[in-house]
Protein backbone atom coordinates (compact mmCIF):
# COMPACT_ATOMS: atom_id res chain seq x y z
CA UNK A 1 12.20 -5.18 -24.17
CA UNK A 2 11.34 -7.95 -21.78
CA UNK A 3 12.05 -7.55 -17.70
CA UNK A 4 12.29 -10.56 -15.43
CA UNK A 5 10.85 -10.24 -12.00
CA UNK A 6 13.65 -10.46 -9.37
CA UNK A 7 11.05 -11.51 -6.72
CA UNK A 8 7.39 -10.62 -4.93
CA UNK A 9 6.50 -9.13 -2.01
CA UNK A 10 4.58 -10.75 0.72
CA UNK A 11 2.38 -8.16 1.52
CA UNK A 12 -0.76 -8.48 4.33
CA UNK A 13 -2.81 -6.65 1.74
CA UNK A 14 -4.39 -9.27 -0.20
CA UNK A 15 -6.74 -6.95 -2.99
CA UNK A 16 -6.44 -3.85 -4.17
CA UNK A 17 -9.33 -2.56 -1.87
CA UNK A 18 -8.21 -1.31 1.58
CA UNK A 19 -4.41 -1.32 0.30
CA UNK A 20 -2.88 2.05 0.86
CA UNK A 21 -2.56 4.76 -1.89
CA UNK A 22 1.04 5.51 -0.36
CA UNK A 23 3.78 4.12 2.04
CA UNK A 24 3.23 7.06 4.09
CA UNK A 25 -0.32 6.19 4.72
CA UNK A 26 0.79 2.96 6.55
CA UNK A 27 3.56 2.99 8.71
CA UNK A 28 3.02 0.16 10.60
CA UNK A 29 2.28 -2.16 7.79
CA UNK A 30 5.30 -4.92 7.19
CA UNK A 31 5.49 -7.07 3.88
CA UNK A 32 9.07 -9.15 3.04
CA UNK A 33 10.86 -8.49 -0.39
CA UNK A 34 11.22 -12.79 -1.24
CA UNK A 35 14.31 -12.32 -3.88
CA UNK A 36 14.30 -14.71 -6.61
CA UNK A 37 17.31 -16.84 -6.06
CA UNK A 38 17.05 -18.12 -9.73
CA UNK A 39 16.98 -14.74 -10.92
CA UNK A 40 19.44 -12.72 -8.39
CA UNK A 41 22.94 -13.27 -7.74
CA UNK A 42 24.35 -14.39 -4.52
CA UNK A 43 26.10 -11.15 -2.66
CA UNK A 44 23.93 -9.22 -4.13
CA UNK A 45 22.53 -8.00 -1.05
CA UNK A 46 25.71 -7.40 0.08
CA UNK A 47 26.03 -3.34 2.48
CA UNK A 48 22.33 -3.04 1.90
CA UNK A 49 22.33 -2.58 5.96
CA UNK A 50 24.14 0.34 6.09
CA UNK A 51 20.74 1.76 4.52
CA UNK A 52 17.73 3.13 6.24
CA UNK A 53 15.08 2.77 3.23
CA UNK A 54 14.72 1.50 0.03
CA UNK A 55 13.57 1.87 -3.39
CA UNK A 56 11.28 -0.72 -4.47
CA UNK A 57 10.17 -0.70 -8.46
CA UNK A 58 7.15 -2.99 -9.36
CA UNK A 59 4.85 -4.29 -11.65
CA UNK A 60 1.16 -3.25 -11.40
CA UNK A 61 0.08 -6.36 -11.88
CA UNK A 62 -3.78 -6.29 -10.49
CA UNK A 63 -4.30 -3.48 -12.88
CA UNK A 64 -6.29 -4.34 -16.51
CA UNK A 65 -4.78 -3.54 -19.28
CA UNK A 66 -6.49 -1.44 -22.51
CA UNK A 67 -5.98 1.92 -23.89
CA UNK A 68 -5.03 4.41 -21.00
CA UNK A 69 -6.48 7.87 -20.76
CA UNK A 70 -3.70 11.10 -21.06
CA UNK A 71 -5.93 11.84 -17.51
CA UNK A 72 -6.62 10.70 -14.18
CA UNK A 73 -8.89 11.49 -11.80
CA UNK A 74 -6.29 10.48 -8.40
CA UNK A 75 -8.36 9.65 -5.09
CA UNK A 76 -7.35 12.90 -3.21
CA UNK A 77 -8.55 15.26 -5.98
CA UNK A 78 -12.49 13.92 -5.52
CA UNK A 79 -13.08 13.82 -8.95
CA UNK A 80 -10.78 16.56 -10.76
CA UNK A 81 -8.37 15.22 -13.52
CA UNK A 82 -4.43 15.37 -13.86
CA UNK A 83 -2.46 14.62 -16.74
CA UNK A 84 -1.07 10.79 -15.73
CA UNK A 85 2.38 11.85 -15.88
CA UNK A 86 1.50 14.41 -12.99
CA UNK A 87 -0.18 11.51 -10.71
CA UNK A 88 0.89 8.25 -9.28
CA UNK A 89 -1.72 6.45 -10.92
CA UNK A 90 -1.38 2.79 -11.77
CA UNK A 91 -3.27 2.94 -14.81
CA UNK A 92 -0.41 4.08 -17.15
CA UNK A 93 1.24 3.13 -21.10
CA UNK A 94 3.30 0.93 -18.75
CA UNK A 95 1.99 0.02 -15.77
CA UNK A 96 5.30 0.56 -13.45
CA UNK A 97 4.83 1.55 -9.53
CA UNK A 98 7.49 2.93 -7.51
CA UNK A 99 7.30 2.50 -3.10
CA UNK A 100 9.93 4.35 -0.94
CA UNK A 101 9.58 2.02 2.01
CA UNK A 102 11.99 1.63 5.34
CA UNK A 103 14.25 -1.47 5.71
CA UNK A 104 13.35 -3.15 9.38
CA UNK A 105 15.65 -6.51 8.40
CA UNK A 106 17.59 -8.16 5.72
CA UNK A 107 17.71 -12.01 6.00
CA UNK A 108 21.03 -12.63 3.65
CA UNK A 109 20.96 -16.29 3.95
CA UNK A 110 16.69 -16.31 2.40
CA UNK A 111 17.45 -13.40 0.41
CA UNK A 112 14.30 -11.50 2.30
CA UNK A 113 14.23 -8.15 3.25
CA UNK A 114 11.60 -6.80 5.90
CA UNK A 115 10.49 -3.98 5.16
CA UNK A 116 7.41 -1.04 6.92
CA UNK A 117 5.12 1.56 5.02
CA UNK A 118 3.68 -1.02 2.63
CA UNK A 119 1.47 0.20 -0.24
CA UNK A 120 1.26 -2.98 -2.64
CA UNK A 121 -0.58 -5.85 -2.96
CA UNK A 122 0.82 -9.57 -1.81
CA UNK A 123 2.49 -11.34 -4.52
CA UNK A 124 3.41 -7.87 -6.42
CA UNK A 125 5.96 -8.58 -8.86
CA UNK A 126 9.58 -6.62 -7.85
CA UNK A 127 11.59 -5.69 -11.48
CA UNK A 128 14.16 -3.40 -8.78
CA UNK A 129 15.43 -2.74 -5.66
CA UNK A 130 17.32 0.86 -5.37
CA UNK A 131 18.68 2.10 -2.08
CA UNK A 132 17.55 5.65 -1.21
CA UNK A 133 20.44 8.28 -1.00
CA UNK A 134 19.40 11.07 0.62
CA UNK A 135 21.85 13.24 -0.77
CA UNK A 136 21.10 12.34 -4.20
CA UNK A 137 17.70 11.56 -3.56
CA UNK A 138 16.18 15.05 -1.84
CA UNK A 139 16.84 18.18 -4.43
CA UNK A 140 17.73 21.62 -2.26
CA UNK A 141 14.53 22.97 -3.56
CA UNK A 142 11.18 20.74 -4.74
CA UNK A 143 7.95 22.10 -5.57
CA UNK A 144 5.02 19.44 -5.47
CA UNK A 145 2.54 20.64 -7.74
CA UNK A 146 -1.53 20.03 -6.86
CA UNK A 147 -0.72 17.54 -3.80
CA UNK A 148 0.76 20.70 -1.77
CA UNK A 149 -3.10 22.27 -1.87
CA UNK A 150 -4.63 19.22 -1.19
CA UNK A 151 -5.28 19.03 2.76
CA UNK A 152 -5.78 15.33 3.46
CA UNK A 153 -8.33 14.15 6.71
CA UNK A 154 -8.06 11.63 8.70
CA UNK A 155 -11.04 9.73 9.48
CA UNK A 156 -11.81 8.54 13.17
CA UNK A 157 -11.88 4.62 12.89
CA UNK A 158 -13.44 2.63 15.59
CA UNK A 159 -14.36 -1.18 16.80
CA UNK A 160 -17.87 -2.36 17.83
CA UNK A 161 -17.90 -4.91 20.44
CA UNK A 162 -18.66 -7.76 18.33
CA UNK A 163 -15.48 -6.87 16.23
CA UNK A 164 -13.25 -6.34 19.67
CA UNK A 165 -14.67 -9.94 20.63
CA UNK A 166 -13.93 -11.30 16.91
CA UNK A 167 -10.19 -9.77 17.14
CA UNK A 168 -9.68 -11.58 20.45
CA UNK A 169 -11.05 -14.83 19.68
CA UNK A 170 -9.07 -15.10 16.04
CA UNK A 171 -5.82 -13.68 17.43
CA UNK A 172 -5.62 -10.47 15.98
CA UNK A 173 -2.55 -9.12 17.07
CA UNK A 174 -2.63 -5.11 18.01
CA UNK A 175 -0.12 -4.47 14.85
CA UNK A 176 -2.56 -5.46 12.71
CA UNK A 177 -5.36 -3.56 14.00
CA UNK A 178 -3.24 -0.14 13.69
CA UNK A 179 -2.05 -1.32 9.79
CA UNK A 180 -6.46 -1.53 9.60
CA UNK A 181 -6.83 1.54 11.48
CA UNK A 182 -4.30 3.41 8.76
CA UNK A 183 -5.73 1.96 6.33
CA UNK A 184 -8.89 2.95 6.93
CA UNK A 185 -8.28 6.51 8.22
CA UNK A 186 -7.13 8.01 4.53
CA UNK A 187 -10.85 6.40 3.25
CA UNK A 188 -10.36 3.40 1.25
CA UNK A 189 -13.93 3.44 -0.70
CA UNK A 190 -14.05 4.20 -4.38
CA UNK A 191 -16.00 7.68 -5.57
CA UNK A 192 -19.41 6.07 -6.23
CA UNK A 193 -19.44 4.71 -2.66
CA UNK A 194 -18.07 8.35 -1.50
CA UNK A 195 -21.33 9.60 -3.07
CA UNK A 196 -24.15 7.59 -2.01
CA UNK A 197 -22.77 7.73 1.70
CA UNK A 198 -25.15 4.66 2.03
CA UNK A 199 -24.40 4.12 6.17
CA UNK A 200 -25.78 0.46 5.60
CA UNK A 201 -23.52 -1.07 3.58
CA UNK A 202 -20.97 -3.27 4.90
CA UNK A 203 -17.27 -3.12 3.41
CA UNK A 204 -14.56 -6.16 3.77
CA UNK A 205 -10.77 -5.71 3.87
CA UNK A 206 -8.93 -8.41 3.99
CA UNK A 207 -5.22 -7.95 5.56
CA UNK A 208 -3.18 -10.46 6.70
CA UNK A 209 -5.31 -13.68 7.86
CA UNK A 210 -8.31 -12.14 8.40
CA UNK A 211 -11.38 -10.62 6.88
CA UNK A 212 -12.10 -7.26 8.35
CA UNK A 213 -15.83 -6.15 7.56
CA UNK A 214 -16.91 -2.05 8.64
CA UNK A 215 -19.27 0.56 8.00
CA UNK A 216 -18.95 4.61 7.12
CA UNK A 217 -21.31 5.89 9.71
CA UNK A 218 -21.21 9.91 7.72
CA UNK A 219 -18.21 10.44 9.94
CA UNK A 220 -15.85 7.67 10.72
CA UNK A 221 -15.52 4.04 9.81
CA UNK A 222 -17.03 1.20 12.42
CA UNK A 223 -15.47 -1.92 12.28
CA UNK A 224 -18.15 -4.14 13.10
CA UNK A 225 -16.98 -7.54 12.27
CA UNK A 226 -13.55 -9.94 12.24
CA UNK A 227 -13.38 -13.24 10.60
CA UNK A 228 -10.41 -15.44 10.11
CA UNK A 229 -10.04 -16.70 6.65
C-alpha cells in the first residue's frame, strides 16, 4: 500500500515544540493547504466553499519511527497511560493524524486553501482533504471517554518589556502574539520540564518568522525575549 501526498501545509509552527496538541487550542493560528498540482486534479476543489470546515488527514512526519507501545501516556493525563487507540497520539503502527480545522479562503486558481485552528507542523505532508458534514459528522449521542474528566487550565501568559520592545522592533504583528499566547496557555513543556519547575530556564518557540524565547515563573509563562530569524 503506498499513498502519495496531495500537498503540505504551510504552517507558522516550525517544530514540534510549542505546536498545539489540538485545533481547538489555537484558534487564531492560520497555515495554507498548498495542493499538489502534479498530484491533484484540476476542479477538484470545485463547491468546497459552500463548507465551513474541513477534514485534513496527514502524515506524522516529525515523528521517529520503531516499535510503538499498545500505551500512551497523552499530555493532559500527567503521566497516566491509555491504550493508543483511545488517544490522539502520534506515535502509532501508522503514524496518521487527523485536524478538524475551519476554512477562512480557498484560492482555486493556486490550489491553496486558508485555513484557522492549526495543530501541525509546516511542511506536514496532506494524504486527504474531507469536508466536515455536520449531519453525518456529530452522532445524536457521543460519550468521550477519559478527556470528559480531565479539566484543562489555562495558564496566564505575559510579555516583559524587553520582549514588547523586541515584538515592535521585528514587526510582530498582534495575530501572532495571540497564536503565542494560545500556544502557550495549554503548557507546551514536556513532563520532565513539568517536574523540575526549574523558573530559570529559558524556552524558544519558534512561529512564524520569529524566535519567541519565555520562562515558567511556577504560575504563568513570561515571554522575555523576540528575535527575528
Amino acid at each position: 500500500m503506498e499513498f502519495k501526498p496531495i500537498g503540505v501545509v504551510d504552517s507558522p509552527f516550525h517544530h514540534k515544540f510549542a505546536t498545539p496538541r489540538q485545533p481547538a487550542a489555537s484558534p487564531s493560528s492560520r497555515a495554507i493547504l498548498v495542493l499538489d498540482r502534479t498530484i491533484v486534479a484540476e476542479g477538484c476543489l470545485h463547491s468546497l466553499e459552500g463548507f465551513s470546515h474541513l477534514w485534513v488527514i496527514f502524515h506524522f512526519h516529525q515523528t521517529q519511527w520503531g516499535n510503538p507501545h499498545g500505551k500512551v501516556q497523552p499530555p493532559r493525563l500527567r503521566g497516566e497511560k491509555v491504550g493508543v487507540f483511545a488517544s490522539r497520539s502520534p506515535h502509532r503502527p501508522n503514524p496518521i493524524g487527523l485536524s478538524l480545522v475551519k476554512i477562512e479562503n480557498i484560492d482555486f486558481k493556486n490550489m491553496h486553501i486558508e485555513i484557522s485552528g492549526v495543530d501541525v507542523v509546516d511542511q506536514t505532508p496532506i494524504i486527504d482533504i474531507k469536508p466536515y458534514i455536520g449531519s453525518y459528522d456529530r452522532p445524536e449521542v457521543w460519550q468521550e471517554g477519559w478527556p470528559a474528566n480531565i479539566k484543562d487550565s489555562v495558564n496566564k501568559v505575559t510579555w516583559s518589556p524587553q520582549a514588547l520592545a523586541d515584538s515592535e522592533t521585528h514587526g510582530v504583528p498582534n495575530e501572532i502574539k495571540k497564536v503565542v499566547e494560545e500556544s502557550l496557555s495549554a503548557d507546551v513543556r514536556n513532563r520532565a520540564d513539568k517536574k523540575i519547575n526549574d523558573p530559570n530556564k529559558v524556552f524558544a518557540a519558534k512561529i512564524s518568522d520569529w524566535d519567541f524565547y519565555f520562562q515558567w515563573l511556577g504560575d504563568h509563562f513570561n515571554v522575555v525575549e523576540v528575535i527575528k530569524n
